[in-house]
C-alpha atoms as a PDB file:
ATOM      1  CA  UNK A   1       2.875  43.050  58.539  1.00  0.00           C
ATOM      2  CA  UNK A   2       0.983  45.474  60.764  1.00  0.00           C
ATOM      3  CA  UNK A   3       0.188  47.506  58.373  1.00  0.00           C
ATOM      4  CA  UNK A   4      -1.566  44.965  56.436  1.00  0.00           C
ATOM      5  CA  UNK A   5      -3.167  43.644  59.664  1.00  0.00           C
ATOM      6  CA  UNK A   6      -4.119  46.914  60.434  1.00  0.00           C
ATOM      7  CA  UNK A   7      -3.035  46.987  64.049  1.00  0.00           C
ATOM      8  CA  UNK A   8      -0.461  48.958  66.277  1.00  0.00           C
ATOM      9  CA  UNK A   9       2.412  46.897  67.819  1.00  0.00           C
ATOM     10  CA  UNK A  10       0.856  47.191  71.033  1.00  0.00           C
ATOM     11  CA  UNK A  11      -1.776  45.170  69.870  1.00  0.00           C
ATOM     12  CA  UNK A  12       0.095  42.769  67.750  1.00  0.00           C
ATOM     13  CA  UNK A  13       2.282  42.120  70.850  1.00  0.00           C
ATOM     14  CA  UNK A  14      -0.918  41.651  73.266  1.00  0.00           C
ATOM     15  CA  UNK A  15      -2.435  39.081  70.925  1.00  0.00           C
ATOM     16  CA  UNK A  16       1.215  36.962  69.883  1.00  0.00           C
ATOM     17  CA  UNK A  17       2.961  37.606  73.135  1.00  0.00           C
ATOM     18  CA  UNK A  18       1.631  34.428  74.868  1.00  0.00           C
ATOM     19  CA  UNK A  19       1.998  32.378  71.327  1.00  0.00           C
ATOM     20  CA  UNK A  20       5.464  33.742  71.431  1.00  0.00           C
ATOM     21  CA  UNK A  21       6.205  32.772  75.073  1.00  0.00           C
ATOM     22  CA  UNK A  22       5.556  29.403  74.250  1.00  0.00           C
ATOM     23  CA  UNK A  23       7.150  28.807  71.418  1.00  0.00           C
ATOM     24  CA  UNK A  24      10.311  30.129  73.382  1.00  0.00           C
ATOM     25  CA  UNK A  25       9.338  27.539  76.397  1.00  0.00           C
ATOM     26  CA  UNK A  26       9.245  24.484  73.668  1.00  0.00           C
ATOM     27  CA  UNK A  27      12.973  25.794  71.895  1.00  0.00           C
ATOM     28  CA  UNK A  28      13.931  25.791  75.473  1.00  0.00           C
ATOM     29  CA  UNK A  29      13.090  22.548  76.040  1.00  0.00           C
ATOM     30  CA  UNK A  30      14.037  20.809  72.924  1.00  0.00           C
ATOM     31  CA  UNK A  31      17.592  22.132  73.676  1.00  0.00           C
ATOM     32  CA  UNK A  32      17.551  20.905  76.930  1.00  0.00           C
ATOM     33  CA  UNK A  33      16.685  17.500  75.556  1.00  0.00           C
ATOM     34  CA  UNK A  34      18.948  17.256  72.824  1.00  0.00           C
ATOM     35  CA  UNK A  35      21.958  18.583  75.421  1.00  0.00           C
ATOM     36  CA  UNK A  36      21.167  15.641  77.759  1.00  0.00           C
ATOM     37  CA  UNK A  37      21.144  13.904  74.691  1.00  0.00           C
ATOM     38  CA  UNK A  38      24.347  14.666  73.568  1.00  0.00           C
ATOM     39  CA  UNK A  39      25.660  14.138  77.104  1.00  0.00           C
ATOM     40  CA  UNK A  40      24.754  10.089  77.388  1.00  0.00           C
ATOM     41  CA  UNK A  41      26.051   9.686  73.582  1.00  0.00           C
ATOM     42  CA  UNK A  42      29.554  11.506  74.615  1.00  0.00           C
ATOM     43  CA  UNK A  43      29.594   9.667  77.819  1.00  0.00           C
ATOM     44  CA  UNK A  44      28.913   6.226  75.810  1.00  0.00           C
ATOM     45  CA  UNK A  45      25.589   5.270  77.413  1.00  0.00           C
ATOM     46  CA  UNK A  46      23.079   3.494  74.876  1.00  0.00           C
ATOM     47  CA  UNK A  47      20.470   6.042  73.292  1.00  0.00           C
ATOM     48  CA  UNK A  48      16.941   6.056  73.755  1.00  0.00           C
ATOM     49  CA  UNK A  49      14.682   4.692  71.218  1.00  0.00           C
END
């Protein structure tokens, strides 16, 4: 892919580290949410809608 972009890692990394940050942040959460999830279902409490 770099090659085609034409760019060194370095640079590649500069530009799509944030992008990448986040999407880590949202996985994060999204697990988070479906572990709580999971928590009120095992425990028997009523799901959100």
């Amino acid at each position: 892919m770099r090659r085609r972009a034409g760019q060194s890692i370095e640079v590649l990394f500069r530009h799509y580290a944030k992008f990448l940050d986040g999407v880590r942040e949202q996985a994060n959460r999204l697990i988070e949410q479906s572990m709580q999830e999971w928590g009120r279902v095992s425990q028997g409490e009523a799901t959100e809608g």
